[in-house]
C-alpha atoms as a PDB file:
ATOM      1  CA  UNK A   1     -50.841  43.237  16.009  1.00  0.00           C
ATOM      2  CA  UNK A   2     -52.178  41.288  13.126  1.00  0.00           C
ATOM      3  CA  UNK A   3     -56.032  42.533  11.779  1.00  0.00           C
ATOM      4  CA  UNK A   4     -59.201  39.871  12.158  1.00  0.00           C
ATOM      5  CA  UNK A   5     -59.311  37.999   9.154  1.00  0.00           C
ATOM      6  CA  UNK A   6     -62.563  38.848   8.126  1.00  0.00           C
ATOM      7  CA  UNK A   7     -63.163  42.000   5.989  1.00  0.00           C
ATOM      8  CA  UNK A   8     -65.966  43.400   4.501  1.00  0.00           C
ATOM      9  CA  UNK A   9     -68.005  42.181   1.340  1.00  0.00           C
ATOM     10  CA  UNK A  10     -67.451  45.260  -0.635  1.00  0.00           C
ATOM     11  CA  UNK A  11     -63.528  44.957   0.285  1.00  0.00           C
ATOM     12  CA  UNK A  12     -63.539  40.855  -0.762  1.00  0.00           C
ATOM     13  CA  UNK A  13     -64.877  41.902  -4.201  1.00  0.00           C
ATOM     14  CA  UNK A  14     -61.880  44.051  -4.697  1.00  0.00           C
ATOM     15  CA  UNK A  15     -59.550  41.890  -3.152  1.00  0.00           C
ATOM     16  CA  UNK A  16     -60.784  39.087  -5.655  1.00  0.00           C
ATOM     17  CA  UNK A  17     -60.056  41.235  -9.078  1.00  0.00           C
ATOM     18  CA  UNK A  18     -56.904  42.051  -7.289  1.00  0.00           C
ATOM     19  CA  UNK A  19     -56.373  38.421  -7.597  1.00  0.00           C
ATOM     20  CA  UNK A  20     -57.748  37.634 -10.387  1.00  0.00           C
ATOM     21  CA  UNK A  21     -55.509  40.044 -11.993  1.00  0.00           C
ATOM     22  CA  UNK A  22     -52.387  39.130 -10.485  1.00  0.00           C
ATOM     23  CA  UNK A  23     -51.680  42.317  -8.109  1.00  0.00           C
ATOM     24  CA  UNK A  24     -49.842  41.098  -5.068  1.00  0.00           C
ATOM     25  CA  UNK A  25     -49.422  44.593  -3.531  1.00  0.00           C
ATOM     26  CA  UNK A  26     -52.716  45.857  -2.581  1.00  0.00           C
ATOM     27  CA  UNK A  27     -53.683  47.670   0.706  1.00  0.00           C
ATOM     28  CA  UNK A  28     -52.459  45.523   3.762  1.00  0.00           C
ATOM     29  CA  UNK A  29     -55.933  44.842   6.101  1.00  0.00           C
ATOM     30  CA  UNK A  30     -54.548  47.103   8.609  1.00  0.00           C
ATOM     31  CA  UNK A  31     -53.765  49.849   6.260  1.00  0.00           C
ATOM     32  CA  UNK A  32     -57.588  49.550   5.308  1.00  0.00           C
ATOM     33  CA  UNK A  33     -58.676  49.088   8.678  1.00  0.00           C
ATOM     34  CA  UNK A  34     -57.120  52.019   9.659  1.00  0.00           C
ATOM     35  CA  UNK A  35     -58.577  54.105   6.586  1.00  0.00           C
ATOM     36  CA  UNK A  36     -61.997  52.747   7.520  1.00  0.00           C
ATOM     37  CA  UNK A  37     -61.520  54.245  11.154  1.00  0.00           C
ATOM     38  CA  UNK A  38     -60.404  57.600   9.941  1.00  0.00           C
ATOM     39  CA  UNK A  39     -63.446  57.806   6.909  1.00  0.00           C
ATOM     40  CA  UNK A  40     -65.696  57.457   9.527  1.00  0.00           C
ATOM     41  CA  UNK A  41     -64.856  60.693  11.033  1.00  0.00           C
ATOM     42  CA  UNK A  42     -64.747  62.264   7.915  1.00  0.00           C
ATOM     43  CA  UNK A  43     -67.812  64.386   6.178  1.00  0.00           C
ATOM     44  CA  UNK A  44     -68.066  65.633   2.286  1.00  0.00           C
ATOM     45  CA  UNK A  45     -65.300  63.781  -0.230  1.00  0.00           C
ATOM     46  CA  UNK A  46     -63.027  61.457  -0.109  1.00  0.00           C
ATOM     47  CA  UNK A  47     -60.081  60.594  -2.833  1.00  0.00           C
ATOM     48  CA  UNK A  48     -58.043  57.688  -3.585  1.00  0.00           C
ATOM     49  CA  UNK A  49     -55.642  58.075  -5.663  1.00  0.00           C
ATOM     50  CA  UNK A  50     -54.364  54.921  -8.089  1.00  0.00           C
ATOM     51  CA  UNK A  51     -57.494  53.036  -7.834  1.00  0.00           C
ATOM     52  CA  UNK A  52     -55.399  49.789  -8.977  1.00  0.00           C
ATOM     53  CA  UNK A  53     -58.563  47.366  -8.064  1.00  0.00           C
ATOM     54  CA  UNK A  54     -60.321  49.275  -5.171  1.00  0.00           C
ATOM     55  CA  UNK A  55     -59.347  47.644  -2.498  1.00  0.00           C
ATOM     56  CA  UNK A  56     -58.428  51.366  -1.003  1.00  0.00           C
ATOM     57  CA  UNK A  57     -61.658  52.989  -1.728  1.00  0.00           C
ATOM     58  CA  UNK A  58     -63.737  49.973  -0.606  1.00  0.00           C
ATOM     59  CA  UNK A  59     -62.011  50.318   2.664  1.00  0.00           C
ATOM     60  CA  UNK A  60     -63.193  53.990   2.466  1.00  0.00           C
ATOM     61  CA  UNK A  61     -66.536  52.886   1.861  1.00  0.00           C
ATOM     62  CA  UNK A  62     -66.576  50.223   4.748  1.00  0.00           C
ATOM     63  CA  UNK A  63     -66.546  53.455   7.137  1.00  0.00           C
ATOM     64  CA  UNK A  64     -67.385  56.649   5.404  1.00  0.00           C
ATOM     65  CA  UNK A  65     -70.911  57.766   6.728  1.00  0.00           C
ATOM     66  CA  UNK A  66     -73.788  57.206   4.223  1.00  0.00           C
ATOM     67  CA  UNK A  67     -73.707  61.243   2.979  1.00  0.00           C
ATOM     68  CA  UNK A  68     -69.675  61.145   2.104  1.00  0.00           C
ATOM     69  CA  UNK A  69     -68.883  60.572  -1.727  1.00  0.00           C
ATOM     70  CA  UNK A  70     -65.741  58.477  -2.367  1.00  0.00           C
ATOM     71  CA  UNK A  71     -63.675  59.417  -5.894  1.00  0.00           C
ATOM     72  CA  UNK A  72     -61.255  57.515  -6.977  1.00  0.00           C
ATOM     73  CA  UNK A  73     -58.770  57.785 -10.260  1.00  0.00           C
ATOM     74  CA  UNK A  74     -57.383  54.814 -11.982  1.00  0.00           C
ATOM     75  CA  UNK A  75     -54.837  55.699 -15.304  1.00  0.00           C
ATOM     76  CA  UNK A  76     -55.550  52.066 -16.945  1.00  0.00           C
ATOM     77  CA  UNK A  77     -58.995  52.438 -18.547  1.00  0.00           C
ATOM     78  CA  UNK A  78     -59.802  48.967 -18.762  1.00  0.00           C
ATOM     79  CA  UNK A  79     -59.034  48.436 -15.171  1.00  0.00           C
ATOM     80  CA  UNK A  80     -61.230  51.416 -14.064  1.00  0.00           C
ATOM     81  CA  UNK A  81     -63.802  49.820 -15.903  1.00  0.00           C
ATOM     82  CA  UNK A  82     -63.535  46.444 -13.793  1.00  0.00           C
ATOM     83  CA  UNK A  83     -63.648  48.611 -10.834  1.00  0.00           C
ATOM     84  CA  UNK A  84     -66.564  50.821 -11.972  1.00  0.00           C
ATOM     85  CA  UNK A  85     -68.271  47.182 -12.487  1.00  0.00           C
ATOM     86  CA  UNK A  86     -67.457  46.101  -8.947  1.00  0.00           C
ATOM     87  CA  UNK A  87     -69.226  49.653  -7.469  1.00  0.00           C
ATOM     88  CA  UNK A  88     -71.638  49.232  -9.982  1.00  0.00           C
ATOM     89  CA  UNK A  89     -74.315  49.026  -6.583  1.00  0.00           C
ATOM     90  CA  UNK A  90     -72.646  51.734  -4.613  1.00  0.00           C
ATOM     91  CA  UNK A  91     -73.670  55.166  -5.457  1.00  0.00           C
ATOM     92  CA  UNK A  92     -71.255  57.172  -3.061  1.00  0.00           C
ATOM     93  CA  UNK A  93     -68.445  55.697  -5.295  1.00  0.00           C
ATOM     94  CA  UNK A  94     -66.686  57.196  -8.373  1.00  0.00           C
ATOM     95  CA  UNK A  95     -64.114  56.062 -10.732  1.00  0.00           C
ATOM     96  CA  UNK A  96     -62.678  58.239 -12.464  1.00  0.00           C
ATOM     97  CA  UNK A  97     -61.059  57.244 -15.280  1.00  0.00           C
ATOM     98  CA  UNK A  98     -57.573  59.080 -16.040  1.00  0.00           C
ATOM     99  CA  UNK A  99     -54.682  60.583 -14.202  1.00  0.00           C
ATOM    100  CA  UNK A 100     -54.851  61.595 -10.695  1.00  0.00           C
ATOM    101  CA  UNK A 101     -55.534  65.084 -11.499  1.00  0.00           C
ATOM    102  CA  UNK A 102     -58.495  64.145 -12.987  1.00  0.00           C
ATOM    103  CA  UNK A 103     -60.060  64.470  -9.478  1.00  0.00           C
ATOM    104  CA  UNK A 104     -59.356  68.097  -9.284  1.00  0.00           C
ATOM    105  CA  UNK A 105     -62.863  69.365 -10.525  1.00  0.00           C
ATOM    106  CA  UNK A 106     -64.517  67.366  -7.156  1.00  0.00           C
ATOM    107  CA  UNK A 107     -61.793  68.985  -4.448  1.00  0.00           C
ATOM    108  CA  UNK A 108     -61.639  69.682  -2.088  1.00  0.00           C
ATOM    109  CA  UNK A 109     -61.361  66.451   0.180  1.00  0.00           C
ATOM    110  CA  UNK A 110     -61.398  65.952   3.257  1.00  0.00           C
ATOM    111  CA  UNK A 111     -59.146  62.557   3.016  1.00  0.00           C
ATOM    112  CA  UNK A 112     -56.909  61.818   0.193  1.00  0.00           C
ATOM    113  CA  UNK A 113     -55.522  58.061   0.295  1.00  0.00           C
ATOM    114  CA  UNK A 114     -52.558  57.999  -2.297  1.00  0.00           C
ATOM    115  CA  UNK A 115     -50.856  54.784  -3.382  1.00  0.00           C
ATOM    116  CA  UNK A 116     -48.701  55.861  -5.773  1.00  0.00           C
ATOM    117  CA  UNK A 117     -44.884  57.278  -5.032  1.00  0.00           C
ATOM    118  CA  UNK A 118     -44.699  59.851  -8.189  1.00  0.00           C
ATOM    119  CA  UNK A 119     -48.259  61.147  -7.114  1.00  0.00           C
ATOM    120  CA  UNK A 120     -47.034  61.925  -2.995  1.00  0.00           C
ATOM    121  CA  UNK A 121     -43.908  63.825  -4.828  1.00  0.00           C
ATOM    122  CA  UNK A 122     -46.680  66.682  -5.798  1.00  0.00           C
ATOM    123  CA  UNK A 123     -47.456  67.978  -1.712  1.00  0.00           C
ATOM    124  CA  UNK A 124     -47.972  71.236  -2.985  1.00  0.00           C
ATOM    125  CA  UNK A 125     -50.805  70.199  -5.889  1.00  0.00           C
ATOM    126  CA  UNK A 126     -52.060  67.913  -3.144  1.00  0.00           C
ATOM    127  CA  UNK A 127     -52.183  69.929  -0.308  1.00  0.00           C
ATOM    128  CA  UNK A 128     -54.129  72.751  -2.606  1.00  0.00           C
ATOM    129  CA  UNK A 129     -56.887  69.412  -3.261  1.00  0.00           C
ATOM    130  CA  UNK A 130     -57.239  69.203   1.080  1.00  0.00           C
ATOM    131  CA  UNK A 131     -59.793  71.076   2.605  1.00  0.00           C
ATOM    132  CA  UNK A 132     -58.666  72.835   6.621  1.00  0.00           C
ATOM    133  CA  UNK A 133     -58.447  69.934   8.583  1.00  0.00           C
ATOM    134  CA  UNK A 134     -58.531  67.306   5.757  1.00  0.00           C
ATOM    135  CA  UNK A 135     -56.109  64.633   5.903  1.00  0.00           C
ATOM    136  CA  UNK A 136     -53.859  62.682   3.692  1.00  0.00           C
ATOM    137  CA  UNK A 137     -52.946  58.887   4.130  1.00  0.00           C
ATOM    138  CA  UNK A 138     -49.732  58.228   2.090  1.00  0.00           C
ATOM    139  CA  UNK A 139     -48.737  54.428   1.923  1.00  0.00           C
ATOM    140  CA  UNK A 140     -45.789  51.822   1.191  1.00  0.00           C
ATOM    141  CA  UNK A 141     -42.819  53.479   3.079  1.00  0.00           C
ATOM    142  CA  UNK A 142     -40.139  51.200   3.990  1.00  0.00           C
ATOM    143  CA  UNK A 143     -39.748  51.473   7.945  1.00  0.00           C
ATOM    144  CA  UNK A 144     -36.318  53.937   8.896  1.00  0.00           C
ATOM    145  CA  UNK A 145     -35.112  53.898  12.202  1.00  0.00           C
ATOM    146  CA  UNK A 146     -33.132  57.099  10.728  1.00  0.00           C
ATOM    147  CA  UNK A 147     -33.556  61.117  10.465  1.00  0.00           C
ATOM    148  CA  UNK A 148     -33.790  61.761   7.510  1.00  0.00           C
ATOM    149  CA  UNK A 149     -35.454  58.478   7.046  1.00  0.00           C
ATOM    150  CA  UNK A 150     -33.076  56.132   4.757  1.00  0.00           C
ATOM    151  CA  UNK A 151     -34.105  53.632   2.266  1.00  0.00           C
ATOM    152  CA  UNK A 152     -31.804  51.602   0.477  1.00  0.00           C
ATOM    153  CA  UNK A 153     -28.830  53.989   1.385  1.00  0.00           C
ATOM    154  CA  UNK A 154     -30.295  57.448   0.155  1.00  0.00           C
ATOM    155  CA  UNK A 155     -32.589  60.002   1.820  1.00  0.00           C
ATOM    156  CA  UNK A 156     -36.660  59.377   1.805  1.00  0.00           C
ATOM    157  CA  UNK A 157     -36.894  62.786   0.403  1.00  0.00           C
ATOM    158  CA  UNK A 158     -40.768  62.677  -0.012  1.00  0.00           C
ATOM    159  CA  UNK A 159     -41.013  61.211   3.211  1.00  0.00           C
ATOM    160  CA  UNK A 160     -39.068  63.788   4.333  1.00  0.00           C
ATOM    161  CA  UNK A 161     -41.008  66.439   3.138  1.00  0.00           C
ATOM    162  CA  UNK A 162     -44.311  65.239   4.380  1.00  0.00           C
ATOM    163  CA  UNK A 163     -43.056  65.152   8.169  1.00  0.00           C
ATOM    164  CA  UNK A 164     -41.547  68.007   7.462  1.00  0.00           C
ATOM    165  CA  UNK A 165     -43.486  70.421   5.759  1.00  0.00           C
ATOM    166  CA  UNK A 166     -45.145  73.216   7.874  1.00  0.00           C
ATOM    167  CA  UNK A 167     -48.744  73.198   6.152  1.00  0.00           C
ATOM    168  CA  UNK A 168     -49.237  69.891   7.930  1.00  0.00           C
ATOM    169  CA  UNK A 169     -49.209  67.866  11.532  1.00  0.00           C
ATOM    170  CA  UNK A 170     -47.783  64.403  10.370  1.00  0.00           C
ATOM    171  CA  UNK A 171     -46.874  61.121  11.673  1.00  0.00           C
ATOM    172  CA  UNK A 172     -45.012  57.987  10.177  1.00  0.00           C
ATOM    173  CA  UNK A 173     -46.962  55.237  11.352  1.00  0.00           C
ATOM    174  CA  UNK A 174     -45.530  51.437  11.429  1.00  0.00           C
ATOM    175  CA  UNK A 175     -48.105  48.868   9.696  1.00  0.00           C
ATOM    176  CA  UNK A 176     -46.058  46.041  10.704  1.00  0.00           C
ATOM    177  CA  UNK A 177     -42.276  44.939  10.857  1.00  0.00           C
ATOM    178  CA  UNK A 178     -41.704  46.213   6.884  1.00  0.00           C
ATOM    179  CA  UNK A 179     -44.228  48.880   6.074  1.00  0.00           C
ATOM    180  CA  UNK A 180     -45.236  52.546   7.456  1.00  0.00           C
ATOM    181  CA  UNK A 181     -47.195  55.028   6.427  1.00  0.00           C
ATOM    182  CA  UNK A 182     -47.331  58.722   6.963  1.00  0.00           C
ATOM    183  CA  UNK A 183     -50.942  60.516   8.174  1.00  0.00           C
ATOM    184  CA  UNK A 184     -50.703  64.078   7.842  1.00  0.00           C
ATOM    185  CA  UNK A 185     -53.198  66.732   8.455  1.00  0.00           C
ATOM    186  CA  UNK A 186     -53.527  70.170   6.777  1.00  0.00           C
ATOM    187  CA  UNK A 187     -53.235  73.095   9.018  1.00  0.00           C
END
């Protein structure tokens, strides 16, 4: 089912530098929807990692209670510093400028959001960020109606791993017709 329309003025900022610099893959409304409804349950810090514009950790904000901090790494410094602009007015977020292991020093999280395909390849560096209980949002998976999942004729091997992996209780969830993502909670 499609999301309302509407979303929230922090997550229109970000969506309008996302357009104003040309991205045409940021997070799909439902994909933030759905991190706003799982930030709201969450207490202490929360990561995104590959800030791109913030449309991620704006959706963060949108539902984090007022007391959780929202961190967020970006590797293009100029572009962090469009996004730092944007959150200029919201304390409880941080860009970090850098890799995303420059967010290693504010672990751990209780919710990592990660955007970026080389950074879910490192489970075991980011399942050593997650506090007990924390859980990771991993996004842009083609839909499979395969095990192992395929994509483009090979093996989803991250995929794989994260539904897999005995540290965590995960789930591949469909976003709509072409996209999933995978939820997965450390043990």
């Amino acid at each position: 089912m499609p999301s309302p329309i509407d979303v929230p003025e922090l997550v229109a900022r970000a969506l309008d530098l996302s357009r104003q610099r040309g991205f045409i893959t940021s997070t799909r409304h439902e994909t933030g929807r759905l991190l706003a409804a799982l930030a709201a349950s969450r207490t202490g810090r929360l990561a995104e990692l590959g800030t791109g514009t913030g449309v991620g950790s704006a959706w963060l904000a949108s539902g984090a209670p007022e007391d959780a901090r929202i961190v967020s790494a970006e590797l293009d410094p100029a572009l962090a510093e469009e996004v730092q602009r944007i959150f200029a007015d919201v304390e409880s977020i941080e860009i970090v400028s850098g890799d995303w292991t420059a967010i290693e020093t504010h672990a751990p999280f209780s919710l990592v959001f990660v955007d970026v395909r080389e950074v879910m390849a490192e489970i075991d560096h980011l399942a050593d960020l997650l506090e007990p209980g924390g859980i990771a949002v991993l996004d842009d998976f083609t839909p499979s109606p395969h095990w192992p999942p395929i994509v483009d004729g090979q093996v989803d091997s991250i995929r794989e791993q994260w539904l897999t992996d005995e540290r965590f209780v995960a789930v591949e969830m469909l976003i709509d017709e072409g996209a999933s993502l995978v939820i997965a909670t450390r043990r």
